[in-house]
Protein backbone atom coordinates (compact mmCIF):
# COMPACT_ATOMS: atom_id res chain seq x y z
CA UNK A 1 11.31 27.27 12.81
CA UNK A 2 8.96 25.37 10.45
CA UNK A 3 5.72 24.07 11.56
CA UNK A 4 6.35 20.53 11.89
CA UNK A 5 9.70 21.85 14.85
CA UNK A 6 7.27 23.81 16.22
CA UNK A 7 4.56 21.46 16.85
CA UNK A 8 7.41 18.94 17.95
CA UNK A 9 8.49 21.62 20.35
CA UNK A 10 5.44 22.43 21.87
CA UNK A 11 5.18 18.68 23.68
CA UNK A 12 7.63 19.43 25.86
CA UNK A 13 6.51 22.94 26.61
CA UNK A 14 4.43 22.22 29.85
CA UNK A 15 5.42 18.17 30.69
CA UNK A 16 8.36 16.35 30.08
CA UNK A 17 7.35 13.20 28.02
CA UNK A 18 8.00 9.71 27.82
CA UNK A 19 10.65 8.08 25.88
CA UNK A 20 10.35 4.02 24.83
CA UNK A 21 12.97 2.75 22.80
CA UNK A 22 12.05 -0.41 21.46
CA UNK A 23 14.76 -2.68 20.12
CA UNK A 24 13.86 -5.18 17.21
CA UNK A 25 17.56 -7.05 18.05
CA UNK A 26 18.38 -8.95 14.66
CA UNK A 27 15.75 -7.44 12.39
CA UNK A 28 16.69 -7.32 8.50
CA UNK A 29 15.60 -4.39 7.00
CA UNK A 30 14.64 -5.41 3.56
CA UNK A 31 12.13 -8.70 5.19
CA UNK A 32 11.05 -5.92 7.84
CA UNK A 33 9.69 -3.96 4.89
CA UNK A 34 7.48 -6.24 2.93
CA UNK A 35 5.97 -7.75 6.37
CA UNK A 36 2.03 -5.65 6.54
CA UNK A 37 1.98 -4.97 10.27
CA UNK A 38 5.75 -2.90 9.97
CA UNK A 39 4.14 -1.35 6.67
CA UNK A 40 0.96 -0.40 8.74
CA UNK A 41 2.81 1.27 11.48
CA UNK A 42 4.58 3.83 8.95
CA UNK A 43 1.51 5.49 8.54
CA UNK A 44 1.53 6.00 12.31
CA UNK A 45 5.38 7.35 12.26
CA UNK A 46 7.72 9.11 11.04
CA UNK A 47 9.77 6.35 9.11
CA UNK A 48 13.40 6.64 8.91
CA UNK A 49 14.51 3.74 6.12
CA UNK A 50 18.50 4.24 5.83
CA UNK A 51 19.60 4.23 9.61
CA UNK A 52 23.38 2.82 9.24
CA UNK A 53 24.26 1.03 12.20
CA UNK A 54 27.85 2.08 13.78
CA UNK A 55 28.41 -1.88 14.12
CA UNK A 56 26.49 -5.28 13.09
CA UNK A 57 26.50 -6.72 15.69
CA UNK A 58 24.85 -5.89 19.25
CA UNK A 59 27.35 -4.44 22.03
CA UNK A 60 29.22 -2.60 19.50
CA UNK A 61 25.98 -1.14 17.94
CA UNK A 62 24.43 -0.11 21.14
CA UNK A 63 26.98 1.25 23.05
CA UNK A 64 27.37 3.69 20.11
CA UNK A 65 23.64 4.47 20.42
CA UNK A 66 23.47 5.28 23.68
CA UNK A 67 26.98 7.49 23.73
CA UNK A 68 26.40 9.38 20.83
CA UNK A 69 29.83 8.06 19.40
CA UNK A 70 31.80 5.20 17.81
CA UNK A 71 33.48 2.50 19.39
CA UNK A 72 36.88 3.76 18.61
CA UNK A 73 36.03 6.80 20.72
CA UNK A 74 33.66 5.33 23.68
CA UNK A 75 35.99 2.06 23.76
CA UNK A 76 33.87 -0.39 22.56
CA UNK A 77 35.39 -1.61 19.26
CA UNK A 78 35.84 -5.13 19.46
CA UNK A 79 32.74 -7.63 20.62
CA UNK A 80 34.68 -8.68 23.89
CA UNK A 81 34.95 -5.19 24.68
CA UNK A 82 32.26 -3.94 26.49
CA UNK A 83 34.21 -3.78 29.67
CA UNK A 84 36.26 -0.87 28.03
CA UNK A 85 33.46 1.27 27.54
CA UNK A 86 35.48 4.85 28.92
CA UNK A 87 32.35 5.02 31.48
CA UNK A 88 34.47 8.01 33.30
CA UNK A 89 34.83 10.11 30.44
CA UNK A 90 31.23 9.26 28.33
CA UNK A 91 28.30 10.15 29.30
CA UNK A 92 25.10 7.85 28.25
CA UNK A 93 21.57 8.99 27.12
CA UNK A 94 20.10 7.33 30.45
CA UNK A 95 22.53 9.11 32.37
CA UNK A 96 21.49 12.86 30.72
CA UNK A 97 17.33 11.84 31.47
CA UNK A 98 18.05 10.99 34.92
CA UNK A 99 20.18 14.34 35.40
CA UNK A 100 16.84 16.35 33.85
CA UNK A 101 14.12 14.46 36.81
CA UNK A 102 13.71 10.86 34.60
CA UNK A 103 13.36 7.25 35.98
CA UNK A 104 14.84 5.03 33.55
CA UNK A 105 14.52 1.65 33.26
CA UNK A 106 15.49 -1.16 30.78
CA UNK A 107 15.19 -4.74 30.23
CA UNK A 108 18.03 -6.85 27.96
CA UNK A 109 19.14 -10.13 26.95
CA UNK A 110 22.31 -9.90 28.97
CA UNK A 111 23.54 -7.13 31.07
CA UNK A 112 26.46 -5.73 29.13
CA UNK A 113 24.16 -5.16 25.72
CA UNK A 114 24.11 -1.36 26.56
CA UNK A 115 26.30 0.95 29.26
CA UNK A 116 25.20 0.35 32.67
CA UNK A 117 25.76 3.74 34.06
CA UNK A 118 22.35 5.62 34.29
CA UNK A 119 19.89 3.43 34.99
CA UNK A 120 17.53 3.60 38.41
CA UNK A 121 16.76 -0.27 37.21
CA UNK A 122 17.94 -2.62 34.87
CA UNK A 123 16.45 -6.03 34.52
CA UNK A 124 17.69 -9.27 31.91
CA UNK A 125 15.25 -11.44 30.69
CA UNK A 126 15.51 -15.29 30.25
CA UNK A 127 15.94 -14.99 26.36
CA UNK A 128 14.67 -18.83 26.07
CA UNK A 129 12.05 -18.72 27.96
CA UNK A 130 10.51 -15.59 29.18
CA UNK A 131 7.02 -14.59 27.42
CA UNK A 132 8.45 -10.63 26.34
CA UNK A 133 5.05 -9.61 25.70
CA UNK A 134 3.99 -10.49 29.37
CA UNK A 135 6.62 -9.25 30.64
CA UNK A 136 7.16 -6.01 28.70
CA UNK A 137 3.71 -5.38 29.11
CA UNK A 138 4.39 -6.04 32.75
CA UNK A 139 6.86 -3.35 33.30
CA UNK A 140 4.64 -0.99 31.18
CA UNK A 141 1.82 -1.37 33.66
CA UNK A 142 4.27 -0.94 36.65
CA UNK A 143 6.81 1.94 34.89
CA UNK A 144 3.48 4.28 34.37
CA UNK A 145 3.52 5.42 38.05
CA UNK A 146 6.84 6.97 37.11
CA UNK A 147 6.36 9.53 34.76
CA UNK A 148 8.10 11.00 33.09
CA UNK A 149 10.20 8.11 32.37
CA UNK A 150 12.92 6.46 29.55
CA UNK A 151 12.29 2.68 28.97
CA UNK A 152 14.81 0.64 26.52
CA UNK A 153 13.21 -3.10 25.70
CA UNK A 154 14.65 -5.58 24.29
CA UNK A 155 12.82 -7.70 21.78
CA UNK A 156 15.58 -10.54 21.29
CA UNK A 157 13.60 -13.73 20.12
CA UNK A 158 15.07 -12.96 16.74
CA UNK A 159 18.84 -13.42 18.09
CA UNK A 160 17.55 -16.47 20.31
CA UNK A 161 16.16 -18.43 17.25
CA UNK A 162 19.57 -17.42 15.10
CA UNK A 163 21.59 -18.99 17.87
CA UNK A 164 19.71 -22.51 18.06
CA UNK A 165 18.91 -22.87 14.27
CA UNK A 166 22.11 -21.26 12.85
CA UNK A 167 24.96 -20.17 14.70
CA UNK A 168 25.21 -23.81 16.98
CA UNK A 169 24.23 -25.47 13.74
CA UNK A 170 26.85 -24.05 11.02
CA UNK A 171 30.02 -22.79 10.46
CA UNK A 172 30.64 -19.84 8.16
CA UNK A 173 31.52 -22.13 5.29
CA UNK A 174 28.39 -24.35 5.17
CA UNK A 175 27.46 -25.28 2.18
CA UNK A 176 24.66 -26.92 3.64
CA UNK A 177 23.23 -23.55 4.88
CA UNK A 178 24.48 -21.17 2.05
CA UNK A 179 22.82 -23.18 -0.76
CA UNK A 180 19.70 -23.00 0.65
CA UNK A 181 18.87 -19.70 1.08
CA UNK A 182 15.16 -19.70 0.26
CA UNK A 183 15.06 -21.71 2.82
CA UNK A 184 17.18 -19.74 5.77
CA UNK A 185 14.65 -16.69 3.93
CA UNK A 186 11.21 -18.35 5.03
CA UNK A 187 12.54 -19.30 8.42
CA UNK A 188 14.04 -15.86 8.67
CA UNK A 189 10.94 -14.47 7.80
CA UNK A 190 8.89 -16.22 10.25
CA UNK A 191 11.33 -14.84 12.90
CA UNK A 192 10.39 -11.44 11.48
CA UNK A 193 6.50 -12.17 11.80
CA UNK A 194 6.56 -13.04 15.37
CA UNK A 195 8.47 -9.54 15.96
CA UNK A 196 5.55 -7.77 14.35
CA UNK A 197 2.87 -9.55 16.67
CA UNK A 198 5.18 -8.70 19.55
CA UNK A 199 5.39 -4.83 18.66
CA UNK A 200 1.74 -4.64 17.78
CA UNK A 201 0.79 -5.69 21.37
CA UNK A 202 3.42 -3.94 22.85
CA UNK A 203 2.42 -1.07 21.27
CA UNK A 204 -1.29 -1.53 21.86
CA UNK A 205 -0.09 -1.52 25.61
CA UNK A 206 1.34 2.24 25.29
CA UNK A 207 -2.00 3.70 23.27
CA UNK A 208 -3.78 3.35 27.07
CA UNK A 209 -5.27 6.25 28.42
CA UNK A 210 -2.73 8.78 30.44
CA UNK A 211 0.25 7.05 28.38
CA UNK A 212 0.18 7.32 24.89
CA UNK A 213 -0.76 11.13 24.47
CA UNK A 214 2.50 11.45 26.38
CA UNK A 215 4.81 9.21 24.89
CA UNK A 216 7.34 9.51 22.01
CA UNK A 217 8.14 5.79 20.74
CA UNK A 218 11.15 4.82 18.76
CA UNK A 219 11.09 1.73 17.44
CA UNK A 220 14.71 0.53 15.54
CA UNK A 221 17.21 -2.51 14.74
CA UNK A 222 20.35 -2.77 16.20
CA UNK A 223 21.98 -4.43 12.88
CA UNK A 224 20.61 -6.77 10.39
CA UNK A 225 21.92 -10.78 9.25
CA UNK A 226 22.74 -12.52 6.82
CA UNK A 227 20.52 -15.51 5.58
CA UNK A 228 23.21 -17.02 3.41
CA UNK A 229 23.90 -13.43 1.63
CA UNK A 230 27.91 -14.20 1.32
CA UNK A 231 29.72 -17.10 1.79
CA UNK A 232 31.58 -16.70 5.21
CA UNK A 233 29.24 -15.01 7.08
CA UNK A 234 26.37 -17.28 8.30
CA UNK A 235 24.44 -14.66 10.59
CA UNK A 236 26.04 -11.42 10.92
CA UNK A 237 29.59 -9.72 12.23
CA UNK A 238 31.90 -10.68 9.72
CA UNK A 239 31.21 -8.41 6.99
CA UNK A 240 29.73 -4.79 6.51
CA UNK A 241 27.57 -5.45 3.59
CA UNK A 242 24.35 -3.65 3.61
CA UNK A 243 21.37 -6.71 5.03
CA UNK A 244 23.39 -6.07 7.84
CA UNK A 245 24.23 -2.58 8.68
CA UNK A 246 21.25 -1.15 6.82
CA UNK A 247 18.67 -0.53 9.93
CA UNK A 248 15.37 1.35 9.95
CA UNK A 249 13.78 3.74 12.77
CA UNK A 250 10.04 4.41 13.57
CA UNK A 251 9.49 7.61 15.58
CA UNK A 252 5.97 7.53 16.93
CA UNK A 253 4.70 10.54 19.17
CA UNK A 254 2.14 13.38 19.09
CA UNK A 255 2.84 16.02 16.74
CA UNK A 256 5.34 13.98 14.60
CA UNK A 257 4.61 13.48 11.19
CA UNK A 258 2.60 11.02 10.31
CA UNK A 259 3.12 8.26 7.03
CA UNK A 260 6.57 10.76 6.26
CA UNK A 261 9.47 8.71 4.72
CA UNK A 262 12.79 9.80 5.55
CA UNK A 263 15.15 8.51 2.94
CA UNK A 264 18.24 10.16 3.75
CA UNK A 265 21.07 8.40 5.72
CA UNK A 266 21.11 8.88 9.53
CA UNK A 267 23.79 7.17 12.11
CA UNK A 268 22.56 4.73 15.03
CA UNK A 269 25.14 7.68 16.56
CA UNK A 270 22.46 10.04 15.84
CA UNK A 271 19.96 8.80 17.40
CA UNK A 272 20.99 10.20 21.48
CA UNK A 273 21.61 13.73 20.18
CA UNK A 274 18.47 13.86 18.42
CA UNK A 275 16.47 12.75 21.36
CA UNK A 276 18.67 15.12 23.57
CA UNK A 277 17.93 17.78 20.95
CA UNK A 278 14.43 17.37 21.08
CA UNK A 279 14.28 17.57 25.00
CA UNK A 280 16.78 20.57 24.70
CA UNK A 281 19.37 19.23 27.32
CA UNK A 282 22.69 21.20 26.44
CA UNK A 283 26.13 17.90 25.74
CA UNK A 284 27.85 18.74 29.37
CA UNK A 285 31.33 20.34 29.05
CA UNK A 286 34.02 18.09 30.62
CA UNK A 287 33.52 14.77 28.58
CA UNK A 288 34.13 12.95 25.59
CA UNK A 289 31.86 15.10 22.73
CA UNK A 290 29.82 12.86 20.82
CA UNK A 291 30.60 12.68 17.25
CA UNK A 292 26.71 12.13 16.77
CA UNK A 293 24.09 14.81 15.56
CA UNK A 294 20.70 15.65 15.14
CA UNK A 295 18.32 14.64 12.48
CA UNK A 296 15.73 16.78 14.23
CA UNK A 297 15.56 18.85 10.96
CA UNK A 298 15.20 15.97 8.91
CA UNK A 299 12.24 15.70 9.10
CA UNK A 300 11.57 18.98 7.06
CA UNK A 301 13.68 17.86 4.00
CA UNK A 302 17.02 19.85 5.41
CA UNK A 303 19.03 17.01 4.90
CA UNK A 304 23.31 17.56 5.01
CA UNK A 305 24.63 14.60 3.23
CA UNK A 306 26.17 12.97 6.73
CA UNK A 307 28.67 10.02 5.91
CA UNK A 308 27.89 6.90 8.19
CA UNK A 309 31.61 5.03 9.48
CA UNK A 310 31.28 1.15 10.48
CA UNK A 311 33.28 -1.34 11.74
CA UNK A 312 33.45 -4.77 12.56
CA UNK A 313 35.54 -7.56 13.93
CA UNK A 314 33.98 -10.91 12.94
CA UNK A 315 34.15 -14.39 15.60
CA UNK A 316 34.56 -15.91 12.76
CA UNK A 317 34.45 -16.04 8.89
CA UNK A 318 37.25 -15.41 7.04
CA UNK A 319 39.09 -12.66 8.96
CA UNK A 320 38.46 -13.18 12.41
CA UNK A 321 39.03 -9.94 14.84
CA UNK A 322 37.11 -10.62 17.97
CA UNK A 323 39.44 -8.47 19.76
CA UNK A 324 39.29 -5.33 18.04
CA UNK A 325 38.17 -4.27 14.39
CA UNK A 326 39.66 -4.88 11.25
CA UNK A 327 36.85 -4.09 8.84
CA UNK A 328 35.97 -0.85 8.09
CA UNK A 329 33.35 1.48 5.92
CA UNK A 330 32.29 4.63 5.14
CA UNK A 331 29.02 5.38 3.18
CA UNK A 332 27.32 8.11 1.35
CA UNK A 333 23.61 7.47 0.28
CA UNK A 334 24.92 6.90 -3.08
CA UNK A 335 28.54 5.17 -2.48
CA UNK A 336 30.25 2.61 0.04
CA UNK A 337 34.03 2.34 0.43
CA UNK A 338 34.83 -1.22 2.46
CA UNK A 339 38.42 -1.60 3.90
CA UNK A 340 39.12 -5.02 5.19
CA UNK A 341 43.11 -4.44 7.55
CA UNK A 342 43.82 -8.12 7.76
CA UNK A 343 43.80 -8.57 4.25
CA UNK A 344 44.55 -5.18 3.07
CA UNK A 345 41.38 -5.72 0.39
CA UNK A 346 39.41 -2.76 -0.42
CA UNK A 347 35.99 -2.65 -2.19
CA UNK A 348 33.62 0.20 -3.66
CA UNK A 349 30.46 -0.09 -4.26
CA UNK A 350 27.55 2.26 -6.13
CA UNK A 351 24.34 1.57 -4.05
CA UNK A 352 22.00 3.49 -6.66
CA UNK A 353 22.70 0.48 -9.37
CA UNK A 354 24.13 -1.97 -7.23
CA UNK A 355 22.22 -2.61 -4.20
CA UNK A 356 23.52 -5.91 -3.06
CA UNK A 357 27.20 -4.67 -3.63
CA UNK A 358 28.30 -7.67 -5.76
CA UNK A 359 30.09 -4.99 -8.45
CA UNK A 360 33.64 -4.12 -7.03
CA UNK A 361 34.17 -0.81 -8.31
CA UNK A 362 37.87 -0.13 -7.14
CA UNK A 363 40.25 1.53 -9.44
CA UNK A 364 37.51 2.60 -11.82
CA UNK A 365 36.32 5.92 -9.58
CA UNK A 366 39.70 7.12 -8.54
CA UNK A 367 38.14 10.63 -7.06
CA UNK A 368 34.98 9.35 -5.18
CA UNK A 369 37.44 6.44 -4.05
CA UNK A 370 40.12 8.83 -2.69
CA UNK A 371 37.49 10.98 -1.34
CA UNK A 372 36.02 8.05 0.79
CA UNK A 373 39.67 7.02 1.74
CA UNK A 374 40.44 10.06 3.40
CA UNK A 375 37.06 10.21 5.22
CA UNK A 376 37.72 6.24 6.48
CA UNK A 377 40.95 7.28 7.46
CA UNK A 378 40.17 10.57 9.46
CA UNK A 379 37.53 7.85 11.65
CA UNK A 380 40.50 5.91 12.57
């Protein structure tokens, strides 16, 4: 075991610690990057900078984070569908903390964002006009008693704003909106600034005394949006283009690394196993096994050239699929196959030398294309 797995180890040797999971709902990776405060904090973390989220959009996204799996496995593969969630045959990460002496607690914009099951409390917030440092801070102050303990918040001001300015004021054919996107990019990023004040004081919160010392923070996105990136999709949902299912993770906690980059690709399905990994808690026989796996040894530079699968069903845009999925990727760090089933239109896409995917590539890379078709297929 190298030093860095060692070190990591050793915090749970004598006391379990805390885990906070901070969600920054909405946040675009590529405006997250270039803001100073997110910057700042990588030299406090361990920085993970190509998270691919299972789904761009929220329900989907999360309940693959917090099963370890994708929606066509857990049931949640369509953005109506968080009532199929297969809660007797999935097992959540808030379920496994509680079985190994946890309190967890959580607090969302609505309560089907996440699987219910697990949770000792679960609170929703008044997304228009609750104060989420107050309260956050609130539960912080309360939640300490209760060590050791799992805490999920909820920043969603950025999906709040996107709702009133764009998604009641648009369709997904605007012209209005998607010929001005300087514009939608300085109110976007504005959105992103008041995230960054929120996390800072949030996080200010946790460096108290008897907390932070015991306290492993991750702070991620849940999917991206669009800011007038492709005609048809005004926000996010519709399409699986990179500013929206490119995500980031911080991992903040004694003994991890600080100021290390992690440029390799990791799954929002990763995310439970890793956690579970680093709290060695065995996946319990008897339930669906999650198709998630630990970065853990990441962090070292043993990367093993995972292939993130995403899907989508849009409200709206040009192939609406509220119901259940119709547009489908797989990625490699280097190369993105895109399968839309309504339309039977595929696209490929080098990310090295095409980073905003505007190249079609199909038919000109028969092997890496056939490669990536049979690894899209076997997700099915």
């Amino acid at each position: 075991m190298s030093k860095i797995l060692k070190g990591i180890s050793s915090i749970f040797s004598k006391k379990k610690p805390n885990i906070v999971m901070i969600l920054i709902d909405g946040a675009r990776s590529d405006v997250i990057d270039k803001l100073q405060y997110y910057r700042q904090l990588r030299k406090e973390a361990t920085f993970f900078s190509q998270l691919i989220t299972y789904a761009p959009y929220t329900i989907a996204s999360l309940h693959a984070t917090f099963s370890g799996m994708y929606g066509n496995r857990n049931g949640v593969n369509g953005y109506y569908k968080s009532y199929s969630f297969d809660k007797e045959h999935c097992l959540t990460l808030p379920q496994y903390l509680k079985q190994h002496g946890y309190y967890t607690e959580c607090d969302l914009i609505r309560n089907d964002t996440v699987p219910e099951r697990g949770f000792d409390k679960s609170r929703v917030h008044d997304e228009f006009n609750d104060d989420l440092v107050e309260r956050h801070s609130e539960i912080l102050a309360q939640i300490k008693s209760k060590q050791p303990f799992f805490l999920f918040l909820d920043y969603s001001k950025i999906h709040t704003a996107l709702v009133t300015d764009v998604i009641k004021k648009y369709t997904d054919f605007d012209e209005e909106y998607f010929n001005n996107k300087d514009k939608n990019l300085k109110n976007y990023t504005k959105l992103a600034e008041a995230s960054a004040e929120y996390l800072m004081s949030i996080l200010n919160k946790i460096k108290k005394p008897g907390l932070w010392e015991q306290t492993i923070i991750f702070v991620f996105n849940d999917h991206g949006v669009s800011i007038g990136d492709r005609l048809g999709e005004k926000v996010y949902g519709s399409y699986l283009y990179d500013y929206t299912v490119r995500c980031f993770l911080y991992i903040i906690g004694k003994n991890f690394p600080k100021g290390a980059e992690v440029k390799d690709l990791i799954r929002s399905i990763d995310i439970m196993p890793t956690i579970l990994d680093m709290l060695k808690i065995k996946e319990k026989d008897g339930f669906k096994k999650m198709q998630g796996a630990s970065f853990l040894h990441f962090i070292n530079g043993a990367a093993d050239g995972r292939i993130a699968y995403s899907e989508t069903g849009g409200l709206g845009g040009p192939t609406p699929s509220p119901d259940k999925h119709n547009v489908k990727a797989v990625r490699t760090d280097k190369w993105k196959l895109i399968y839309n089933e309504t339309n039977k239109n595929k696209e490929l896409y080098n990310l090295e030398s095409d980073k905003e995917e505007r190249n079609n590539l199909i038919g000109k890379h028969p092997e890496i294309e056939n490669y990536l078709w049979e690894k899209l297929k076997s997700e099915q």
